[in-house]
C-alpha atoms as a PDB file:
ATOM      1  CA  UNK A   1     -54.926 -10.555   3.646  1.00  0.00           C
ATOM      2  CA  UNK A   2     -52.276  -7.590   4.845  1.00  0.00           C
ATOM      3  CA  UNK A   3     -49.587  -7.078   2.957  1.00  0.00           C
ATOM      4  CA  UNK A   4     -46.405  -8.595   4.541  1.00  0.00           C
ATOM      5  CA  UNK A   5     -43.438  -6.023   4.736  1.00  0.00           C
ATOM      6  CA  UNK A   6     -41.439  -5.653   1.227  1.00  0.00           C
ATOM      7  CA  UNK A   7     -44.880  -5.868  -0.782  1.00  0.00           C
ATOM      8  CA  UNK A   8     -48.624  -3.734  -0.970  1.00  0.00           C
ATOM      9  CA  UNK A   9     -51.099  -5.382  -2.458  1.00  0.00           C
ATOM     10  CA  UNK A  10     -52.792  -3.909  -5.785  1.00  0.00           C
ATOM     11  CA  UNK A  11     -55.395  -5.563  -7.428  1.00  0.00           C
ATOM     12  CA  UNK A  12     -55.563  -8.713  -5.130  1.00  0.00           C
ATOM     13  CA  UNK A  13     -51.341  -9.399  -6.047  1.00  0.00           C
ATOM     14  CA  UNK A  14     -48.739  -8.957  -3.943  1.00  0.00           C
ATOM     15  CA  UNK A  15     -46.156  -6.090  -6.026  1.00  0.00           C
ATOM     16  CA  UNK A  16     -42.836  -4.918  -3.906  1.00  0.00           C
ATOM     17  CA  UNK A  17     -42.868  -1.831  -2.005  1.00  0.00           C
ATOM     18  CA  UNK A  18     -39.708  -0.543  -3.748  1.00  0.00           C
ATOM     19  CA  UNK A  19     -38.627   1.414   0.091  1.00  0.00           C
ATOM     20  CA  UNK A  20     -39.434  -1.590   1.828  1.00  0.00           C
ATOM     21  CA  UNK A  21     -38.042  -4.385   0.004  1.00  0.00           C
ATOM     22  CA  UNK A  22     -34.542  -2.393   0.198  1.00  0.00           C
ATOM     23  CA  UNK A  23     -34.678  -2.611   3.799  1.00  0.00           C
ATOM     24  CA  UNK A  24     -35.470  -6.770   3.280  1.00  0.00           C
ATOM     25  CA  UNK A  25     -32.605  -6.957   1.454  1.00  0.00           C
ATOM     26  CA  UNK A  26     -30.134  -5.124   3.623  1.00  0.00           C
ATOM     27  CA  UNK A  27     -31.814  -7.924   6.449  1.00  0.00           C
ATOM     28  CA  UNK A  28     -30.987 -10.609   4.995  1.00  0.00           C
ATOM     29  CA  UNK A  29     -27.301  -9.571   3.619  1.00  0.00           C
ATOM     30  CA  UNK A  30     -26.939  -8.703   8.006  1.00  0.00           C
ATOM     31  CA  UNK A  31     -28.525 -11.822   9.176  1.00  0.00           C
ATOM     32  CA  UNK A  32     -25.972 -13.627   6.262  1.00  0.00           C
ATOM     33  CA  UNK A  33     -23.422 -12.110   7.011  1.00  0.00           C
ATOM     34  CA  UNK A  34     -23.788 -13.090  10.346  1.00  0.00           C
ATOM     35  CA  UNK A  35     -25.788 -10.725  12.768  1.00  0.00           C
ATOM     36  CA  UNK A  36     -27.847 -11.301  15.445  1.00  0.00           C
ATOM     37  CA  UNK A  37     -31.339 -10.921  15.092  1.00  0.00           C
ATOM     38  CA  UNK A  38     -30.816  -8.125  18.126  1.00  0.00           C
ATOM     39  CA  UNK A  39     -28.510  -6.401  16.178  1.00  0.00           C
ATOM     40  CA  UNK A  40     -30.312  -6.067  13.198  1.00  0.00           C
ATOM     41  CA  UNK A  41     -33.084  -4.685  15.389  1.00  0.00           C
ATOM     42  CA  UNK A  42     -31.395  -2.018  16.976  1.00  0.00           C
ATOM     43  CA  UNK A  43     -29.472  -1.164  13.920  1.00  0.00           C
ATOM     44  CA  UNK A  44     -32.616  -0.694  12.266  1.00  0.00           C
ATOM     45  CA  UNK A  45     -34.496   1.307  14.985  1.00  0.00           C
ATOM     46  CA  UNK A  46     -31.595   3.497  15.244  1.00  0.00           C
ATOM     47  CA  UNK A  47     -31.575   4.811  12.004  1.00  0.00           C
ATOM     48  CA  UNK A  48     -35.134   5.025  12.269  1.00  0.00           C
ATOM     49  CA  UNK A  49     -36.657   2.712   9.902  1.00  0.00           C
ATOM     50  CA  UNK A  50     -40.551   1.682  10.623  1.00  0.00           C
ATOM     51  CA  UNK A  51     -42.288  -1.205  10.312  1.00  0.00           C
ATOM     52  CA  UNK A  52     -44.901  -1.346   8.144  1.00  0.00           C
ATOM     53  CA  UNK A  53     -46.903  -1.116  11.139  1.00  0.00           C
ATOM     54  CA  UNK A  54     -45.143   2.360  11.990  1.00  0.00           C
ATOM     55  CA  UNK A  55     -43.732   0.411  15.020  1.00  0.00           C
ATOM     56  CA  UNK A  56     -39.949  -0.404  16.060  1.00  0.00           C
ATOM     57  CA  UNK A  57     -38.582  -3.405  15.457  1.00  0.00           C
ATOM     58  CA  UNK A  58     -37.907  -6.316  17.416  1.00  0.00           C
ATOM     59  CA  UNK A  59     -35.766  -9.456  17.235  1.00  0.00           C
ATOM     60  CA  UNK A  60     -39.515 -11.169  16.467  1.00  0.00           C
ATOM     61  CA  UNK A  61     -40.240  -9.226  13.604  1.00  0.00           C
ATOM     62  CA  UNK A  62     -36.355  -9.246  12.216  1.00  0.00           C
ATOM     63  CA  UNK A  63     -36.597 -13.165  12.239  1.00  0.00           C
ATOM     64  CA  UNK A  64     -40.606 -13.452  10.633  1.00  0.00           C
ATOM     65  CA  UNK A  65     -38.287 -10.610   7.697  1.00  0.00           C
ATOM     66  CA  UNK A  66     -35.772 -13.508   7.363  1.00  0.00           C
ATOM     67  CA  UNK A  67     -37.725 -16.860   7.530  1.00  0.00           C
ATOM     68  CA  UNK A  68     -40.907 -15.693   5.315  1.00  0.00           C
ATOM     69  CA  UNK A  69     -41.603 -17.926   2.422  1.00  0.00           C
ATOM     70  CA  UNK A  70     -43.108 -15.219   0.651  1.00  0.00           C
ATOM     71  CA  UNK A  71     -40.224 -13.058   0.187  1.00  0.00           C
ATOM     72  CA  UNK A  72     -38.614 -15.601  -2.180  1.00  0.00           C
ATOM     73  CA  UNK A  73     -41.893 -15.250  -4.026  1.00  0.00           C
ATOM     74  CA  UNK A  74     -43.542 -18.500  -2.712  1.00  0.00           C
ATOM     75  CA  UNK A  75     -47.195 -18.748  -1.007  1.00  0.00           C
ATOM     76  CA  UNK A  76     -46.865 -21.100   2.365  1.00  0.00           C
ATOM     77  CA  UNK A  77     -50.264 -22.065   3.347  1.00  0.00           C
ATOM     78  CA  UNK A  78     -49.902 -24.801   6.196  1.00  0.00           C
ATOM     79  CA  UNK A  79     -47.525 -27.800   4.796  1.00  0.00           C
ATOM     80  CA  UNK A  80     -48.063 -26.345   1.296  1.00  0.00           C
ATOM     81  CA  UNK A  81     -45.106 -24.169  -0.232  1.00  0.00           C
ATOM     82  CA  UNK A  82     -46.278 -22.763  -3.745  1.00  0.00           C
ATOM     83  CA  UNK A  83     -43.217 -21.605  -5.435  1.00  0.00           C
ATOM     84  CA  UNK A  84     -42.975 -18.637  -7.783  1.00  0.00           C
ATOM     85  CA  UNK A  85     -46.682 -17.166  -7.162  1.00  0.00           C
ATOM     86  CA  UNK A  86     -45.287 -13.537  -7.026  1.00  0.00           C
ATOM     87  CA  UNK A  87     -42.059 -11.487  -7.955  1.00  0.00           C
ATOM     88  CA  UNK A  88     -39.407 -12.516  -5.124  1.00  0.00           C
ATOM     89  CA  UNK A  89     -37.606  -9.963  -2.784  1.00  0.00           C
ATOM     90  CA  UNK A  90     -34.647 -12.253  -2.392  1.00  0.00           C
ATOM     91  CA  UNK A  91     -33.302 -16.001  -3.154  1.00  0.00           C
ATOM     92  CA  UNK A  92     -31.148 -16.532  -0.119  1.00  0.00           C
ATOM     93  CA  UNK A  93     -32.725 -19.150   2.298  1.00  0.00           C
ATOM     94  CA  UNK A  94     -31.129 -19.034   5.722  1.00  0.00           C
ATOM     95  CA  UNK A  95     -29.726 -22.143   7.302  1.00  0.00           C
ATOM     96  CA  UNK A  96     -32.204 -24.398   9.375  1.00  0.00           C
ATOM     97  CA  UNK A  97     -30.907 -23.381  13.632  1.00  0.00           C
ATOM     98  CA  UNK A  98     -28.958 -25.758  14.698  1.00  0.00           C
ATOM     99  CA  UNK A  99     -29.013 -26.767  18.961  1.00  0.00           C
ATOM    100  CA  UNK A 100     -26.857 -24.977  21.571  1.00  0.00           C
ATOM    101  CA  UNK A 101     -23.223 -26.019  21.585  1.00  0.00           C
ATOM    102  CA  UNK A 102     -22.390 -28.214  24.067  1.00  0.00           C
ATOM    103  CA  UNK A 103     -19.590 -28.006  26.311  1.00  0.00           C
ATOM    104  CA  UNK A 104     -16.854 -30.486  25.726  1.00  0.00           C
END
């Protein structure tokens, strides 16, 4: 198992990468407060923050950051959510996408 971004692993656990679990949260406050996954993304490339990969980010990666389980400290393995397996990034849980609005 890799590591998702916010965490290393030490001893088989998941612990938070101090560095990276800073940029999580500033994420999640942007995607919360209303960005776009795009604008997250470029803000993020343009002040030249890596993924853990060393790549740039894209809207992809911005939106596995905001919808992964684990980052609220809870293992998701298939249908299974295990809650509190591992100290938790952040608690907010974004809104389930609604459709396109349609044109009255």
């Amino acid at each position: 198992m890799s590591a998702p971004f916010g965490y290393d692993i030490r001893d088989g656990r998941l612990v938070i990468n101090r560095r990276e679990a800073a940029v999580v949260r500033r994420i999640c406050a942007w995607k919360r407060g209303g960005k776009s996954l795009a604008w997250i993304a470029g803000r993020l490339n343009s002040e030249g923050v890596r993924t853990k990969k060393d790549r740039s980010w894209t809207k992809r990666q911005v939106f596995r950051v905001v919808h992964n389980p684990l980052l609220r400290g809870a293992l998701h393995w298939e249908n299974v959510v295990v809650a509190e397996t591992h100290p938790a990034i952040v608690t907010w849980t974004p809104r389930a996408r609604r459709g396109p609005a349609r044109a009255s």
